[in-house]
Structures are given as C-alpha cells and as structure tokens.
N, C-alpha and C. Protein backbone atom coordinates (compact mmCIF):
# COMPACT_ATOMS: atom_id res chain seq x y z
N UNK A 1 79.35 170.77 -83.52
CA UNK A 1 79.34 169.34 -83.76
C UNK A 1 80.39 169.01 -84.80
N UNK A 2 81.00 167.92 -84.98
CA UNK A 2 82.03 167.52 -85.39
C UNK A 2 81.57 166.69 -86.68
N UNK A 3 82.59 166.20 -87.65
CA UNK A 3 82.03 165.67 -89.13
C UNK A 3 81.00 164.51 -88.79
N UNK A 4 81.73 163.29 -88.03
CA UNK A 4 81.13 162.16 -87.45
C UNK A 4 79.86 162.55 -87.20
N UNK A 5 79.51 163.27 -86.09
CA UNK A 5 78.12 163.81 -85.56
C UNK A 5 77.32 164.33 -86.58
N UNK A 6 77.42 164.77 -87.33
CA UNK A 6 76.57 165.54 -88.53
C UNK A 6 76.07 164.20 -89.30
N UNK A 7 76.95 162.79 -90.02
CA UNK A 7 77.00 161.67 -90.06
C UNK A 7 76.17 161.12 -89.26
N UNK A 8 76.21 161.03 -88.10
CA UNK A 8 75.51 159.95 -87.30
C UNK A 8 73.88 160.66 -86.84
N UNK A 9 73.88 162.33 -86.69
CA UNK A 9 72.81 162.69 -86.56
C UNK A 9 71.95 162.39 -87.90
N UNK A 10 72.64 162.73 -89.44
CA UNK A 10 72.02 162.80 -90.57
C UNK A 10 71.80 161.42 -90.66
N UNK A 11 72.05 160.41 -90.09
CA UNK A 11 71.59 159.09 -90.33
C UNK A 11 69.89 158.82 -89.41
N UNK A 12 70.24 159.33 -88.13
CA UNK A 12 69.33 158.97 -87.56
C UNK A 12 67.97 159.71 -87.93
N UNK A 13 68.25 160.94 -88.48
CA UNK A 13 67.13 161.63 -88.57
C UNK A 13 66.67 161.74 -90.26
N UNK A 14 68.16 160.53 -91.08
CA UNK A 14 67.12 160.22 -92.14
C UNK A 14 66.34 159.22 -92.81
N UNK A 15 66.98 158.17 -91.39
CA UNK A 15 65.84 157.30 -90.56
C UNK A 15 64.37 157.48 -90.62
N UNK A 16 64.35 158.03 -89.36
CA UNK A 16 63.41 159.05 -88.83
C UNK A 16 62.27 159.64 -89.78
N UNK A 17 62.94 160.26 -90.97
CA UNK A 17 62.31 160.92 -91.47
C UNK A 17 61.63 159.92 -93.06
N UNK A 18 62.46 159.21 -93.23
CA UNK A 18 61.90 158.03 -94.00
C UNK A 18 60.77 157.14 -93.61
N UNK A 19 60.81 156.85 -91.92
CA UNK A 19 60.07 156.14 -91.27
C UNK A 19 58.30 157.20 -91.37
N UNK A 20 58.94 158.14 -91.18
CA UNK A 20 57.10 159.56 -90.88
C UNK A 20 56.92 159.40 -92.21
N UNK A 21 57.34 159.39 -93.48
CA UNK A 21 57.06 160.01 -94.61
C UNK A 21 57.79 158.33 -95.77
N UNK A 22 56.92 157.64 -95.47
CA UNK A 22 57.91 156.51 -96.60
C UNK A 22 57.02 156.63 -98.14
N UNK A 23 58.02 156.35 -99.19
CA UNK A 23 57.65 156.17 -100.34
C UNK A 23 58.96 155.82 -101.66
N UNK A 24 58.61 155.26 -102.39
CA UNK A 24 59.20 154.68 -103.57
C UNK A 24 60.70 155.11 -103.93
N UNK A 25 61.36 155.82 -102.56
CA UNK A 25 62.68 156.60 -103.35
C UNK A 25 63.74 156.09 -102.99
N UNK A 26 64.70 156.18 -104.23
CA UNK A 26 66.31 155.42 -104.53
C UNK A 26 66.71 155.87 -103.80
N UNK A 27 67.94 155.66 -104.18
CA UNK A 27 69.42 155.99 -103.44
C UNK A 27 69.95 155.27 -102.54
N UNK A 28 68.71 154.41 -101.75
CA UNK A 28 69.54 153.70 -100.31
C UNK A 28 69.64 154.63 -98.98
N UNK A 29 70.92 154.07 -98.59
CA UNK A 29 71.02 154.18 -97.46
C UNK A 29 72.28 155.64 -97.12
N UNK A 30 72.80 155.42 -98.27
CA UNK A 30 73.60 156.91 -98.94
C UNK A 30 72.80 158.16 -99.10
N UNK A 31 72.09 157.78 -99.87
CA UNK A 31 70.85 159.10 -99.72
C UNK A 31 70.12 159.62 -98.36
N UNK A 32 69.36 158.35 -97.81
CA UNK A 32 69.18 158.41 -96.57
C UNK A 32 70.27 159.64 -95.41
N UNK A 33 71.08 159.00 -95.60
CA UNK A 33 71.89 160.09 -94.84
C UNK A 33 72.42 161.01 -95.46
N UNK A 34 72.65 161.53 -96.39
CA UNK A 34 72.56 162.66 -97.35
C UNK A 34 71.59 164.05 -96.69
N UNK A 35 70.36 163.28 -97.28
CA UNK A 35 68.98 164.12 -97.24
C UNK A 35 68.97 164.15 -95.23
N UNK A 36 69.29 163.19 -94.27
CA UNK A 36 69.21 163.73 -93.43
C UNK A 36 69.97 164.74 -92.63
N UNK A 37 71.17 164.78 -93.44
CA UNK A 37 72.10 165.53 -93.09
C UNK A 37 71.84 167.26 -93.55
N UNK A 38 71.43 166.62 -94.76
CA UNK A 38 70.82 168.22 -95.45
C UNK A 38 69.73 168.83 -94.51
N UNK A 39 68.52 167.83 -94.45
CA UNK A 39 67.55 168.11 -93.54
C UNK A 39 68.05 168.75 -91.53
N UNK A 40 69.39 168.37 -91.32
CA UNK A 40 69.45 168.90 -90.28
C UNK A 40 70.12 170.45 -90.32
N UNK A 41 71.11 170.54 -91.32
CA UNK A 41 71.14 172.06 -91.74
C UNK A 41 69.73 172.92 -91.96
N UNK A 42 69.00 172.27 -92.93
CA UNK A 42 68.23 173.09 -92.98
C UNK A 42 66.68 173.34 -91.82
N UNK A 43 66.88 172.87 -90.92
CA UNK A 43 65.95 173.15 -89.90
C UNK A 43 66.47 173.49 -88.98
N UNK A 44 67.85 173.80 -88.70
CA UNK A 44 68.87 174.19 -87.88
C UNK A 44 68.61 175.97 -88.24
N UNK A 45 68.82 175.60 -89.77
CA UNK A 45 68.42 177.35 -90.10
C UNK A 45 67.42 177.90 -90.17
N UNK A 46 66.16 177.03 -90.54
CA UNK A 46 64.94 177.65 -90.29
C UNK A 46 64.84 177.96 -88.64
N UNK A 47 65.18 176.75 -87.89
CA UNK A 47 64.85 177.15 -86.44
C UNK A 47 65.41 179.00 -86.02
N UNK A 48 66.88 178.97 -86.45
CA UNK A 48 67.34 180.23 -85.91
C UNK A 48 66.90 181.30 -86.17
N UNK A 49 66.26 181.25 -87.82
CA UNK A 49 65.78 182.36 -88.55
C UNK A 49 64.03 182.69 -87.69
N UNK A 50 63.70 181.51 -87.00
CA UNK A 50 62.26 181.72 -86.29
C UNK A 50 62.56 182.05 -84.75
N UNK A 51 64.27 181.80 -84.43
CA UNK A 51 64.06 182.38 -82.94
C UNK A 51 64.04 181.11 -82.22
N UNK A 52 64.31 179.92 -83.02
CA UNK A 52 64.03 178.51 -81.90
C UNK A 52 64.85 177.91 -81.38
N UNK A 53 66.55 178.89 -82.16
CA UNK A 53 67.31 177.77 -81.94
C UNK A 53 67.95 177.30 -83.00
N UNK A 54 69.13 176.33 -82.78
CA UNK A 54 69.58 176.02 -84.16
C UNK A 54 69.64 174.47 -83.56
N UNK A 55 69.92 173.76 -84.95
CA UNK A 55 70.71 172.31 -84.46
C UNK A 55 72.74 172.23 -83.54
N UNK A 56 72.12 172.14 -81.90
CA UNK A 56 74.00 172.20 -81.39
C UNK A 56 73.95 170.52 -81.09
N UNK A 57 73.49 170.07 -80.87
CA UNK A 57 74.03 168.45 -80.39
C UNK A 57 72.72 167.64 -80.68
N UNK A 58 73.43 166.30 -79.75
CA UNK A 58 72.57 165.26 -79.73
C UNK A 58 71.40 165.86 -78.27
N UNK A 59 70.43 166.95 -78.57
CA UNK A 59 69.10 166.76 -77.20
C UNK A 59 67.75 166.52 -78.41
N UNK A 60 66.59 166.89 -77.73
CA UNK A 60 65.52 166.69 -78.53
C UNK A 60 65.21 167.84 -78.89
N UNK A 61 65.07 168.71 -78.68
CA UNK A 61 64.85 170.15 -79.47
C UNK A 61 66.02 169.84 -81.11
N UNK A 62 67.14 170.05 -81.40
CA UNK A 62 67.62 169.88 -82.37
C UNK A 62 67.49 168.32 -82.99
N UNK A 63 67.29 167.69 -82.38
CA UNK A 63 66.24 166.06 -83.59
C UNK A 63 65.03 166.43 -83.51
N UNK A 64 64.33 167.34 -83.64
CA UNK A 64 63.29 167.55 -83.97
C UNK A 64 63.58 168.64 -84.89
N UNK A 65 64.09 169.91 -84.83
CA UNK A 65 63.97 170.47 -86.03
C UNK A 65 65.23 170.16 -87.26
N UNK A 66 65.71 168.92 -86.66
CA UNK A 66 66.43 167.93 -87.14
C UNK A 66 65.40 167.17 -88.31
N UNK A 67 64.60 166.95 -87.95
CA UNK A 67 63.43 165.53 -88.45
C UNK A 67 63.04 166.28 -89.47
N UNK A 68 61.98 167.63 -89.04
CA UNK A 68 61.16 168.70 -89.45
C UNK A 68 62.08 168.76 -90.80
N UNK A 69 63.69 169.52 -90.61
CA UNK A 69 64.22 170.06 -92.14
C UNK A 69 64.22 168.68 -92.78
N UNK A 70 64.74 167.55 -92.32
CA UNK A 70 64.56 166.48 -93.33
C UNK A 70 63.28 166.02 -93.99
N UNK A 71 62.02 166.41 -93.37
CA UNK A 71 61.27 165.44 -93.94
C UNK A 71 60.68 166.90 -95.17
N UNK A 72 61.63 167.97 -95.17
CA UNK A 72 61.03 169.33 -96.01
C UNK A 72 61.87 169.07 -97.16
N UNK A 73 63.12 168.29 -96.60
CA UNK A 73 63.76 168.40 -97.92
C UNK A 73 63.53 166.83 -98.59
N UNK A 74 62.61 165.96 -97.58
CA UNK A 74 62.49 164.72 -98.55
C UNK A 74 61.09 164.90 -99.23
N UNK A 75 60.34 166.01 -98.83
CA UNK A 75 59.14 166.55 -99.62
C UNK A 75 59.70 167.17 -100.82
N UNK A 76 60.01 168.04 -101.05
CA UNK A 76 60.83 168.73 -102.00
C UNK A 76 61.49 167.54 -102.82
N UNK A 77 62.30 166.61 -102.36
CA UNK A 77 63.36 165.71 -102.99
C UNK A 77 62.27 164.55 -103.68
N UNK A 78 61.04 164.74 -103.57
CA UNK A 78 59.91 163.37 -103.80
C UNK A 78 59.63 164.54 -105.03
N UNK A 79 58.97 165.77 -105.17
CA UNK A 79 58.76 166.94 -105.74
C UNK A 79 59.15 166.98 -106.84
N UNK A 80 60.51 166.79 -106.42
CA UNK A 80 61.50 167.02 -108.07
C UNK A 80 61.38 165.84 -108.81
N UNK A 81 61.59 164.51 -108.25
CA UNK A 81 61.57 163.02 -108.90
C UNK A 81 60.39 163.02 -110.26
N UNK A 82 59.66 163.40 -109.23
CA UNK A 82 58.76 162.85 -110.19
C UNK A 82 58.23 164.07 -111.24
C-alpha cells in the first residue's frame, strides 16, 4: 500500500475506532488519523505474528484487524492520558 492509502485507511479506521470506543480525547482529527494509522500497523503485526494475515489493502479482513490495532492503541493512548 502506498503513503495516501495508509492516510486514507488510518483515517477510516480512526473513525471507526473512535466511533466503537468514544471518550474525552484531544488532538482532533490529526490524531484521529495518527492513532489509526498506528492502529493499522499494529494489528497488521499482531495479525501476522498470530498467522491471520497482515494489513495488504482496502478488503475486510485487514479493516478489521485494522479497527482491532486501533482501538488497542486508543486503549493504551486513553491509559497514558490520564
């Protein structure tokens, strides 16, 4: 996947992951896609390290463990705040 795509996936899935899990946190809409972008690396790597797969494109298997790493790292990212 290309810079854009990492961008447009980390948006949607930190969407996504704001929408399953909402609460009191800054940053906007910058963060938002930050943390979803982070969140798709990191469930990209948990997936492979379990055998599931990694994040390769836009299907539903990778926005889901797309969603999954984001909403681990917006648990964690709520964790530290406070």
């Amino acid at each position: 996947m290309g810079f854009i795509s990492w961008i447009v996936l980390g948006l949607i899935v930190g969407a996504l992951a704001k929408w399953i899990m909402p609460g009191p946190d800054g940053g906007g809409m910058v963060m938002t896609i930050l943390l979803g972008i982070a969140g798709a690396f990191v469930g990209g790597y948990i997936g492979q390290m379990l055998g599931w797969g990694g994040v390769s494109g836009f299907d539903i298997g990778s926005l889901v463990l797309a969603v999954l790493g984001a909403l681990l790292v917006l648990f964690i990212y709520n964790k530290l705040r406070t």
